[in-house]
N, C-alpha and C. Protein backbone atom coordinates (compact mmCIF):
# COMPACT_ATOMS: atom_id res chain seq x y z
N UNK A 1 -11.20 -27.30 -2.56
CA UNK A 1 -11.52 -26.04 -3.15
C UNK A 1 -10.26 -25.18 -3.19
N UNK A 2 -9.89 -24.48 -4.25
CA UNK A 2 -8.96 -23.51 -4.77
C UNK A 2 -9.07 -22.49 -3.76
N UNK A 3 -8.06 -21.84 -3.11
CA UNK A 3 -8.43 -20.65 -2.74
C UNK A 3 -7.70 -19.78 -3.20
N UNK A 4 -8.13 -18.58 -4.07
CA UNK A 4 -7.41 -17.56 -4.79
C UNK A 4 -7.21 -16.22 -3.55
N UNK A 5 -6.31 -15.71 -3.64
CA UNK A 5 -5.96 -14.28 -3.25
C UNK A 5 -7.24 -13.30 -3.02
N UNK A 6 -7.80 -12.72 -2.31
CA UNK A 6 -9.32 -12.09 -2.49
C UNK A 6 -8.33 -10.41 -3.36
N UNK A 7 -7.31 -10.36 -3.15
CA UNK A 7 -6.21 -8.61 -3.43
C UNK A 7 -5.30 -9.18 -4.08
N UNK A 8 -4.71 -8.06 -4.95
CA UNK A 8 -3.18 -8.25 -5.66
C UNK A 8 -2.30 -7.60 -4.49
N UNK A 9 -1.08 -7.91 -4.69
CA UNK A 9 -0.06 -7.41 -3.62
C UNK A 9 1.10 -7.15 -4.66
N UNK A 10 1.38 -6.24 -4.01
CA UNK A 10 2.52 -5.46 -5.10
C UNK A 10 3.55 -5.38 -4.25
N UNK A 11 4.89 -5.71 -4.70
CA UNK A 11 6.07 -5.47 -3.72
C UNK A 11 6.99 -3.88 -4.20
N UNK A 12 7.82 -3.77 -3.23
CA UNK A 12 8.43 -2.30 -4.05
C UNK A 12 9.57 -2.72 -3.02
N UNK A 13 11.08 -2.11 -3.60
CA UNK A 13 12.46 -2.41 -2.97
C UNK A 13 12.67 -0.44 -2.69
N UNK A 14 12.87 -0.31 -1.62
CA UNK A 14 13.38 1.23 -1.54
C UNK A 14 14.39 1.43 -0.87
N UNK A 15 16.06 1.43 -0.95
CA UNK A 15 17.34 0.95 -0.19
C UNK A 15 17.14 -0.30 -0.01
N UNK A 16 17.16 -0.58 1.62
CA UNK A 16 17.02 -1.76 2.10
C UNK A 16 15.73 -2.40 2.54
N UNK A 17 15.03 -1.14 2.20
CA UNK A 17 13.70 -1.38 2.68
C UNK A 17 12.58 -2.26 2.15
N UNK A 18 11.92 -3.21 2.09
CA UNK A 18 10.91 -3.92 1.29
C UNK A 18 9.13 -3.31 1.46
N UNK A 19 8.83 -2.79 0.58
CA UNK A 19 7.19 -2.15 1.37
C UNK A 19 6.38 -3.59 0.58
N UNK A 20 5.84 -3.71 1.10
CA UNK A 20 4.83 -4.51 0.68
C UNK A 20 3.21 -3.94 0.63
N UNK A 21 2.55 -3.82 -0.59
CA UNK A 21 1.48 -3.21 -0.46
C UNK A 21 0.18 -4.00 -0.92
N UNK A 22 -0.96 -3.79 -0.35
CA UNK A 22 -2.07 -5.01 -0.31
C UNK A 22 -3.15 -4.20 -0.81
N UNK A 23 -3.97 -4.77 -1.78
CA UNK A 23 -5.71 -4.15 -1.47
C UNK A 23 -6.24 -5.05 -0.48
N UNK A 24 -7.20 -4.39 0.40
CA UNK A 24 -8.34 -4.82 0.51
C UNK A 24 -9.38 -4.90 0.50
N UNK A 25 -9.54 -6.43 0.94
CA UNK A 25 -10.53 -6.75 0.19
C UNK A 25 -12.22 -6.36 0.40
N UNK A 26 -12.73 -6.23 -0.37
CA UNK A 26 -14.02 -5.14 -0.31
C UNK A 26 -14.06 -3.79 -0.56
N UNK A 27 -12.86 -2.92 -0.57
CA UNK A 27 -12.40 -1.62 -1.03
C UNK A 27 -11.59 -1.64 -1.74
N UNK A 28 -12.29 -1.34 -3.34
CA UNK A 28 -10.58 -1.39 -4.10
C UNK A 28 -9.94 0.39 -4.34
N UNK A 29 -10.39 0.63 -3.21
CA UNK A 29 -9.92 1.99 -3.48
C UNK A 29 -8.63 2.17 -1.83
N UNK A 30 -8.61 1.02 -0.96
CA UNK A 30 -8.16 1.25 0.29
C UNK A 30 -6.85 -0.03 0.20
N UNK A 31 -5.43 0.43 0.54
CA UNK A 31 -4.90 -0.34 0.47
C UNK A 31 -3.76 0.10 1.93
N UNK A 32 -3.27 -1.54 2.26
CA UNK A 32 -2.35 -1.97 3.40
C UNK A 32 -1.26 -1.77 2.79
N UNK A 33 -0.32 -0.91 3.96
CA UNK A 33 0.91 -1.09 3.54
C UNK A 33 1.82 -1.53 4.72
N UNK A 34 3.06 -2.61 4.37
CA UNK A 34 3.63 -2.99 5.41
C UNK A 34 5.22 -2.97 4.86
N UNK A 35 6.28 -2.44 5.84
CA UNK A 35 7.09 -2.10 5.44
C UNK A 35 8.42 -2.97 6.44
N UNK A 36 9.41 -4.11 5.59
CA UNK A 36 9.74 -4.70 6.20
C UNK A 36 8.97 -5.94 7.68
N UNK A 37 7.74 -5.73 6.85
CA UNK A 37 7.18 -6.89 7.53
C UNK A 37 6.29 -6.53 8.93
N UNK A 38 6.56 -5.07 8.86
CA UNK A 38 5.47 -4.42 9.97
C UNK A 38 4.32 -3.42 9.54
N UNK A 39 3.26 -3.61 9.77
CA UNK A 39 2.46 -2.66 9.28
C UNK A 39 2.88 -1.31 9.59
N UNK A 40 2.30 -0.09 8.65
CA UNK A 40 2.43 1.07 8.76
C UNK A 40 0.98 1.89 8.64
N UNK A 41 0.47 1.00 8.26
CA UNK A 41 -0.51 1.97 8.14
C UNK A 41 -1.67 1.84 6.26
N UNK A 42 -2.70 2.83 6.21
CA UNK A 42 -3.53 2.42 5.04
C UNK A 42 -3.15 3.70 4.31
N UNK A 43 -3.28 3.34 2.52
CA UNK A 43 -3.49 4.27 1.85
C UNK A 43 -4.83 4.07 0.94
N UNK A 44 -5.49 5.16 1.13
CA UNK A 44 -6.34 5.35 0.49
C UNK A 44 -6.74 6.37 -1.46
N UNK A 45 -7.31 5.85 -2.33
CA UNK A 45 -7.23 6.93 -3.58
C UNK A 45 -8.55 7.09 -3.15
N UNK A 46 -8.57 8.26 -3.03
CA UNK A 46 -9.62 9.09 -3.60
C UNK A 46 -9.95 10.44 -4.59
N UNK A 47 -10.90 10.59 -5.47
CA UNK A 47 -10.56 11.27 -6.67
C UNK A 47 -9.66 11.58 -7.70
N UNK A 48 -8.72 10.33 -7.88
CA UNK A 48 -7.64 9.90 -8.39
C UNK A 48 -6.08 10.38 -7.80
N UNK A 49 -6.23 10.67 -6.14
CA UNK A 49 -5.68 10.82 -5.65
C UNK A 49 -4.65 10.11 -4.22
N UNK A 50 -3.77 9.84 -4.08
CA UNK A 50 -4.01 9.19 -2.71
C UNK A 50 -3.03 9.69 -1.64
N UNK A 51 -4.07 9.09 -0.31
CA UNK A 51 -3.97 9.67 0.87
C UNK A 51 -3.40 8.52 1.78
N UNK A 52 -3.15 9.52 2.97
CA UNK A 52 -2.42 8.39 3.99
C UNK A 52 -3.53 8.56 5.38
N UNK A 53 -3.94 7.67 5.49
CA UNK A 53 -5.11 7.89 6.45
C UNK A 53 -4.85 7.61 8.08
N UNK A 54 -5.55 8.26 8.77
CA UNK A 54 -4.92 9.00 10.17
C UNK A 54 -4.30 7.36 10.55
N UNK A 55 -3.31 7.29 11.15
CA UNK A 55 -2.50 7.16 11.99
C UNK A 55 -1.65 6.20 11.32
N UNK A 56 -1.60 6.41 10.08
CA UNK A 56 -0.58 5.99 9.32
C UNK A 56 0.65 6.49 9.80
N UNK A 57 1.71 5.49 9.59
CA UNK A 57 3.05 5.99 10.09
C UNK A 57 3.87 5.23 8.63
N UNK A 58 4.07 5.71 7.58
CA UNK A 58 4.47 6.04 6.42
C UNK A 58 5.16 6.93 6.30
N UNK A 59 6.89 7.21 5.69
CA UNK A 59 7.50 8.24 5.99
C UNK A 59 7.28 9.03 4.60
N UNK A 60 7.33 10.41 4.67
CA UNK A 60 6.84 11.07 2.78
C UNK A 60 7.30 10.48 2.23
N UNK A 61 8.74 10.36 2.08
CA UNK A 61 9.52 10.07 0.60
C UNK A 61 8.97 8.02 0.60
N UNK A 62 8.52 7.79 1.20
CA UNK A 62 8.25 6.72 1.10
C UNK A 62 6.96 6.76 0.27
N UNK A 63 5.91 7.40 0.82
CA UNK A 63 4.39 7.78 0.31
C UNK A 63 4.67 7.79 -0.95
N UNK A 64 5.68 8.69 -1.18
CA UNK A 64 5.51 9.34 -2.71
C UNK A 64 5.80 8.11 -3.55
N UNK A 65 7.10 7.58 -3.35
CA UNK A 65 7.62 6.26 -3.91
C UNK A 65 6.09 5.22 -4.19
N UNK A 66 5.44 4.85 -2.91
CA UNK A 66 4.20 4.05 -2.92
C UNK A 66 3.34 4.81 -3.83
N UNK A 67 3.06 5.67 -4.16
CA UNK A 67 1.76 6.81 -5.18
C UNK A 67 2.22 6.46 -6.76
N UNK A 68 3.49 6.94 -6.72
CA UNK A 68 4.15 6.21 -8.12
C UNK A 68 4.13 4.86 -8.73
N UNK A 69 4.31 3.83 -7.71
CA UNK A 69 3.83 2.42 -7.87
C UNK A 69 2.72 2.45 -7.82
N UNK A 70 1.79 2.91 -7.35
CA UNK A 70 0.56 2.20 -7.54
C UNK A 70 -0.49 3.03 -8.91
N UNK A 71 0.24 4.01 -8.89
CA UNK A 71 0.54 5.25 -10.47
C UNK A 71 0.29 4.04 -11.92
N UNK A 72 1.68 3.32 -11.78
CA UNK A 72 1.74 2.75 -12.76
C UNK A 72 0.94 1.06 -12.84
C-alpha cells in the first residue's frame, strides 16, 4: 500500500535559517513549524488571519516572513 503525506510541507530559507512548515493533519487551519530542525511551536489561521499559539517560541520577524508564505 502507497502511503501519501496526510499535509503539504512548505520549506522557507530566512539567512541561514531553514523553517520548515507542516499542516496538520485533521486541522487545515493549524500548522507546525520547525525551525532548523527543532520545533517552535504552532500557527494557527483564524478568520483569515494567523496566530502564534501559546507557547510558541517563533521570533516576529520570523512570524511575519511564515504569514507571507503561507499568504501566497
Amino acid at each position: 500500500m502507497d502511503n501519501k503525506a496526510a499535509t503539504e510541507q512548505k520549506q522557507i530559507k530566512i539567512g541561514g535559517d531553514v523553517i520548515t512548515i507542516d499542516g496538520v493533519k485533521g486541522d487545515k487551519f493549524l500548522f507546525r513549524v520547525m525551525i532548523n530542525k527543532t520545533f517552535k511551536g504552532y500557527i494557527q489561521k483564524r478568520d483569515g488571519d494567523y496566530y502564534r499559539l501559546d507557547g510558541s517560541d517563533i521570533h516576529n520577524l520570523i512570524f511575519a516572513k511564515i504569514c507571507h508564505s503561507l499568504g501566497n
